[in-house]
PDB file of N, CA and C in Angstrom:
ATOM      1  N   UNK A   1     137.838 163.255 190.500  1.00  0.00           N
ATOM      2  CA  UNK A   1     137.823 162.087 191.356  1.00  0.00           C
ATOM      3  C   UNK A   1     136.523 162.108 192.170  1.00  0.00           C
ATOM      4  N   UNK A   2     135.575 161.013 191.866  1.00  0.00           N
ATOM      5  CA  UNK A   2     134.219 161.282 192.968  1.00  0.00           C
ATOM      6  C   UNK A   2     134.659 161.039 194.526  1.00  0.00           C
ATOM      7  N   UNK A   3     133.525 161.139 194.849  1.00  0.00           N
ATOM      8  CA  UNK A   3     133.621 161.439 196.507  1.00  0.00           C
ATOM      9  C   UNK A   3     133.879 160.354 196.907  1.00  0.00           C
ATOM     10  N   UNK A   4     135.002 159.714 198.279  1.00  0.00           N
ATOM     11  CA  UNK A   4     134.778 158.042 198.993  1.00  0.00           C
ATOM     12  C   UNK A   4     134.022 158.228 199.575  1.00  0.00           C
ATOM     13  N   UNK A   5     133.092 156.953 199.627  1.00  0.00           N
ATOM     14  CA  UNK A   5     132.026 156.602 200.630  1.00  0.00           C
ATOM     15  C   UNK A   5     132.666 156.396 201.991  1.00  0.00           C
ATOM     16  N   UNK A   6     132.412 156.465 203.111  1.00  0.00           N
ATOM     17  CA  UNK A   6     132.563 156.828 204.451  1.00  0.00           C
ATOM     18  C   UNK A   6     131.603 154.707 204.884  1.00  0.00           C
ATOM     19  N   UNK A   7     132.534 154.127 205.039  1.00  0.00           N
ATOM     20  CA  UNK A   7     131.783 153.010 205.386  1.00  0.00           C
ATOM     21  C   UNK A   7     131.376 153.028 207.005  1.00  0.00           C
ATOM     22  N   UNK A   8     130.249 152.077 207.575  1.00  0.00           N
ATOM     23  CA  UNK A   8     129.881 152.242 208.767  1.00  0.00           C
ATOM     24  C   UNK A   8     130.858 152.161 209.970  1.00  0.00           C
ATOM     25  N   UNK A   9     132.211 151.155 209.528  1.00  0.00           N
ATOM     26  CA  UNK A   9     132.803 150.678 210.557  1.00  0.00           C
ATOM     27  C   UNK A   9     134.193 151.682 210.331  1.00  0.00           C
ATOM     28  N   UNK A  10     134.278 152.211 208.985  1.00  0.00           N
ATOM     29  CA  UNK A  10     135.310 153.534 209.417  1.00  0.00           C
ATOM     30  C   UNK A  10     134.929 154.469 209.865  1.00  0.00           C
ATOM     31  N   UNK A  11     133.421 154.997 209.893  1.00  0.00           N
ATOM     32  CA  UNK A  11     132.882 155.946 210.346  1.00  0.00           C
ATOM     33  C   UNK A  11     133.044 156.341 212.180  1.00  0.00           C
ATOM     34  N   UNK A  12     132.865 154.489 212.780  1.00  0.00           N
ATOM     35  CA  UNK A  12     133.151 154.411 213.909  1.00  0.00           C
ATOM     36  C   UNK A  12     134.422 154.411 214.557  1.00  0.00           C
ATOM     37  N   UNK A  13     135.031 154.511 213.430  1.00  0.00           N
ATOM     38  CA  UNK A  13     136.530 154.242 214.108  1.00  0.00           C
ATOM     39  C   UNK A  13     136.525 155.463 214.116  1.00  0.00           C
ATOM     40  N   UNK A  14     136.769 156.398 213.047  1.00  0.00           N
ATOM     41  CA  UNK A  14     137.271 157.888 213.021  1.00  0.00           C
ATOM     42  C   UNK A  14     136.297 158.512 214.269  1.00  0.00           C
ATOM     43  N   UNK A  15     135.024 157.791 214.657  1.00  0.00           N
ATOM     44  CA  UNK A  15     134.340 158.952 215.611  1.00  0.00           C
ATOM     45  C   UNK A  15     135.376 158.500 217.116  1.00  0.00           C
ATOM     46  N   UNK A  16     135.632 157.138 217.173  1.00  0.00           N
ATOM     47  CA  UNK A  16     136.414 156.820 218.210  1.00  0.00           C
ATOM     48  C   UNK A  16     137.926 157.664 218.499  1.00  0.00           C
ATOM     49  N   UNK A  17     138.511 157.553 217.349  1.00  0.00           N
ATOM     50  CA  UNK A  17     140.083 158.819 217.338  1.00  0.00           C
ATOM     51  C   UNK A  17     139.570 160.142 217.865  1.00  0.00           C
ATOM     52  N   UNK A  18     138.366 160.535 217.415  1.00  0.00           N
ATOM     53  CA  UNK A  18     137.603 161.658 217.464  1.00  0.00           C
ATOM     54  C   UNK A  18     137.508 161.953 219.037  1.00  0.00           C
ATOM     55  N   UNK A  19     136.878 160.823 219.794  1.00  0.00           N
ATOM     56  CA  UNK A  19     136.484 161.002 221.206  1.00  0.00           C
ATOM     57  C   UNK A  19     138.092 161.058 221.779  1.00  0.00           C
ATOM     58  N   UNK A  20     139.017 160.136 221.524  1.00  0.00           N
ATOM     59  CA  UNK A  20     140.111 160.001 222.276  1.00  0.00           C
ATOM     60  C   UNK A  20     140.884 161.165 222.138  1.00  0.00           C
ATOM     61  N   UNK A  21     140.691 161.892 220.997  1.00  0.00           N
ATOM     62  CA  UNK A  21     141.657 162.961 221.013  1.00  0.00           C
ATOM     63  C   UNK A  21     140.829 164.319 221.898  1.00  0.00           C
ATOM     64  N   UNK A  22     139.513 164.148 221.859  1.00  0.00           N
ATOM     65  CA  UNK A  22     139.092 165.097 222.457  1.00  0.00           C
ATOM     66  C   UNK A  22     139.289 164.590 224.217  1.00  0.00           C
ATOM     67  N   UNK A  23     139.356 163.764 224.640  1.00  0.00           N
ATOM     68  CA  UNK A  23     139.162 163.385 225.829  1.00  0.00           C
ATOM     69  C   UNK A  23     141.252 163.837 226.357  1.00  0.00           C
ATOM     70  N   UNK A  24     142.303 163.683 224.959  1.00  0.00           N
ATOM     71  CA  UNK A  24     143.481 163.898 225.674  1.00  0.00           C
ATOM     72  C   UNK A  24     143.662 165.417 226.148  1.00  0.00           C
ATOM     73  N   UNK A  25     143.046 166.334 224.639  1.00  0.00           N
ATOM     74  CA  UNK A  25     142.657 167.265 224.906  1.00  0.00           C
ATOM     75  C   UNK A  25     141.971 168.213 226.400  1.00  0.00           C
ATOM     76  N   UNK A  26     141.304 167.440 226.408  1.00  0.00           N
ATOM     77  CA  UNK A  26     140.434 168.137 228.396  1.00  0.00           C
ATOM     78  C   UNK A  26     141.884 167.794 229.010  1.00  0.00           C
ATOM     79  N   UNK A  27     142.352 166.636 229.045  1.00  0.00           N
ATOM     80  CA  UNK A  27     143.469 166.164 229.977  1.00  0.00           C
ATOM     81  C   UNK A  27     144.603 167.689 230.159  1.00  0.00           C
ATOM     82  N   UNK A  28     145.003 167.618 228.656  1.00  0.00           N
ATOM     83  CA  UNK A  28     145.540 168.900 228.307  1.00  0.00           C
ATOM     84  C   UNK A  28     145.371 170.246 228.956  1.00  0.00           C
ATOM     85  N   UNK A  29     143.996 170.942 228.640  1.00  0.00           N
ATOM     86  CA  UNK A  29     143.437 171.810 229.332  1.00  0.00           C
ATOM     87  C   UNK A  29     143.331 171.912 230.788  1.00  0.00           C
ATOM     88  N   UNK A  30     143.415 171.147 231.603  1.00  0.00           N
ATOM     89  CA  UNK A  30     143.006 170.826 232.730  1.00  0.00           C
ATOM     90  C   UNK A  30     144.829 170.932 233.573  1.00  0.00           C
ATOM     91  N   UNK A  31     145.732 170.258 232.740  1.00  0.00           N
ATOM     92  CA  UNK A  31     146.864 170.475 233.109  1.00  0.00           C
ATOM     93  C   UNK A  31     147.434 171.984 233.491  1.00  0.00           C
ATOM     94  N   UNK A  32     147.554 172.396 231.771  1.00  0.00           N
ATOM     95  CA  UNK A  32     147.530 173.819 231.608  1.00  0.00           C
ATOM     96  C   UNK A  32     147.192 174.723 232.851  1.00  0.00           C
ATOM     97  N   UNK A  33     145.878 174.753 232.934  1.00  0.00           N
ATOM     98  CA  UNK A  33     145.174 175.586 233.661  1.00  0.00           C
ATOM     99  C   UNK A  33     145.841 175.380 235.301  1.00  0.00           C
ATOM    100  N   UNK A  34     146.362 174.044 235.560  1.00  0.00           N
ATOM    101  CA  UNK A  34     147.205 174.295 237.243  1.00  0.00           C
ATOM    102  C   UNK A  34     148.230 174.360 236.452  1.00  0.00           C
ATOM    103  N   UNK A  35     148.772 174.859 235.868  1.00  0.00           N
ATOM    104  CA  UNK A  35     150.599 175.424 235.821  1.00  0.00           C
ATOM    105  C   UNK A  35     150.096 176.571 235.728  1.00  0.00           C
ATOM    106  N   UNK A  36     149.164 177.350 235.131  1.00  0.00           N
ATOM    107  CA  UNK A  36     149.301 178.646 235.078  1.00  0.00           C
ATOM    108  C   UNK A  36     148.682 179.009 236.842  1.00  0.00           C
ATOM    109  N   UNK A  37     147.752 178.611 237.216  1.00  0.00           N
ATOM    110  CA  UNK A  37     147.378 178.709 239.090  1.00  0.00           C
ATOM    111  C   UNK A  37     148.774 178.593 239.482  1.00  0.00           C
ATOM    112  N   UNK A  38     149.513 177.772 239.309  1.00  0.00           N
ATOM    113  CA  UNK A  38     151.032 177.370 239.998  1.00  0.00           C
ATOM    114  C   UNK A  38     151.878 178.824 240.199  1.00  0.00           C
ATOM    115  N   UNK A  39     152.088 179.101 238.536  1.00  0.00           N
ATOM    116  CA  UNK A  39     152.826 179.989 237.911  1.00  0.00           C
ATOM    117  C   UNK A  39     152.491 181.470 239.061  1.00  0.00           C
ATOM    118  N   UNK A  40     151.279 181.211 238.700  1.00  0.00           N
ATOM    119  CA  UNK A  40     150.408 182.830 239.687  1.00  0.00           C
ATOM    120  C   UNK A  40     150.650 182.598 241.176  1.00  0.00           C
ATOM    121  N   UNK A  41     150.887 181.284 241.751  1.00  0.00           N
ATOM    122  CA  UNK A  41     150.733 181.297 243.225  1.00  0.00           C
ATOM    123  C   UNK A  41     152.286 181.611 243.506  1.00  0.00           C
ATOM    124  N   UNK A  42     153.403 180.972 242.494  1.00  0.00           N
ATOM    125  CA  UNK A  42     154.676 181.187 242.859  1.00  0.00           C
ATOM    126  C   UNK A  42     155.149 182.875 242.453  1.00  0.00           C
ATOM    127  N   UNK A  43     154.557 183.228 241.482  1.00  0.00           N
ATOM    128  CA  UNK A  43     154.674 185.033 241.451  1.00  0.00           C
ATOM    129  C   UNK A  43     154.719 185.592 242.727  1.00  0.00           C
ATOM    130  N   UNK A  44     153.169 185.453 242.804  1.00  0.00           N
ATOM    131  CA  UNK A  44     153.006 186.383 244.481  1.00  0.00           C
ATOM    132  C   UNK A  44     153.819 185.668 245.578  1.00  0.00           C
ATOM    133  N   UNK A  45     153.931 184.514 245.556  1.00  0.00           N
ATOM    134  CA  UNK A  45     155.233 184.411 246.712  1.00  0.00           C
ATOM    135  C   UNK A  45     156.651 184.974 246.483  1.00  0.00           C
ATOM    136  N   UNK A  46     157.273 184.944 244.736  1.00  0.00           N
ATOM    137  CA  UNK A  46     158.644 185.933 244.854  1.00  0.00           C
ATOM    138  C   UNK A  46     158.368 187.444 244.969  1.00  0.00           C
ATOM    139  N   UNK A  47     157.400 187.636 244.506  1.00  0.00           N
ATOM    140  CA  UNK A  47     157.088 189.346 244.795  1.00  0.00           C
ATOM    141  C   UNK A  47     157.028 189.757 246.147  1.00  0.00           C
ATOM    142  N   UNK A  48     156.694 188.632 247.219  1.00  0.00           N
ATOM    143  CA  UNK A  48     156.609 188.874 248.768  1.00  0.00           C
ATOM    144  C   UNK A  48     157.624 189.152 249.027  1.00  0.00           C
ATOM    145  N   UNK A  49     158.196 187.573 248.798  1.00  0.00           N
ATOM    146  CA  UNK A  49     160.162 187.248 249.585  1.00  0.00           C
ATOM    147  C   UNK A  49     160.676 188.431 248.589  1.00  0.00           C
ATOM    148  N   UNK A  50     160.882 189.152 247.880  1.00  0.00           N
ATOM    149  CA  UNK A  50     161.341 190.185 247.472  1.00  0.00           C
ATOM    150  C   UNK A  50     161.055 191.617 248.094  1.00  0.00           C
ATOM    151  N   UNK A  51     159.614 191.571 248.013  1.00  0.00           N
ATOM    152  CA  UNK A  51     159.234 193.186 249.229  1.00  0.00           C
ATOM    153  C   UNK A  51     159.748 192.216 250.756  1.00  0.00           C
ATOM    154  N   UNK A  52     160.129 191.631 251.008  1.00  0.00           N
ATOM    155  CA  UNK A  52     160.072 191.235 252.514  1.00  0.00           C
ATOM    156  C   UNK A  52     162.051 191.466 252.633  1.00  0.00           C
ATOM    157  N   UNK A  53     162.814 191.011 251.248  1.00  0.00           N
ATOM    158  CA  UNK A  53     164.081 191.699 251.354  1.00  0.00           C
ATOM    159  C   UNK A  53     164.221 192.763 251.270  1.00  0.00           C
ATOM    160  N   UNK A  54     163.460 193.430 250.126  1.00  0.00           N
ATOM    161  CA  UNK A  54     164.354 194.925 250.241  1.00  0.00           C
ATOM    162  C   UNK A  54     163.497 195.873 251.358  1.00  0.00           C
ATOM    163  N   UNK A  55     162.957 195.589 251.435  1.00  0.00           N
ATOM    164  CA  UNK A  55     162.249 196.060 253.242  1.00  0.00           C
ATOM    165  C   UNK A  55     161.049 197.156 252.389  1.00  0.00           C
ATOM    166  N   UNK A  56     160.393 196.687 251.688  1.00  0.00           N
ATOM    167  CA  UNK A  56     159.281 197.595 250.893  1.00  0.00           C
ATOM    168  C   UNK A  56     158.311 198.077 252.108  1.00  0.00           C
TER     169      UNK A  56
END
């Protein structure tokens, strides 16, 4: 089967899916990254209220 030609105006579309998925992507990353800050800020607060119960 030869190769499909890549026409100009699918070319632009696929670069457009291209940008949008990379742009949900950062969204993604950016989320991520404050749940895990979250995750870490709520640790060290049960590890406190825990040494602050058992009287560490």
């Amino acid at each position: 089967m030869p190769p499909r030609k890549v026409t100009p105006a699918a070319f632009s579309k696929m670069e457009g899916r291209v940008e949008s998925l990379e742009s949900e992507i950062s969204v993604v990353r950016t989320t991520l990254a404050d749940v895990q800050n979250a995750v870490k800020e709520n640790h060290a607060s049960l590890l406190a209220m825990l040494e602050k119960c058992l009287g560490k």
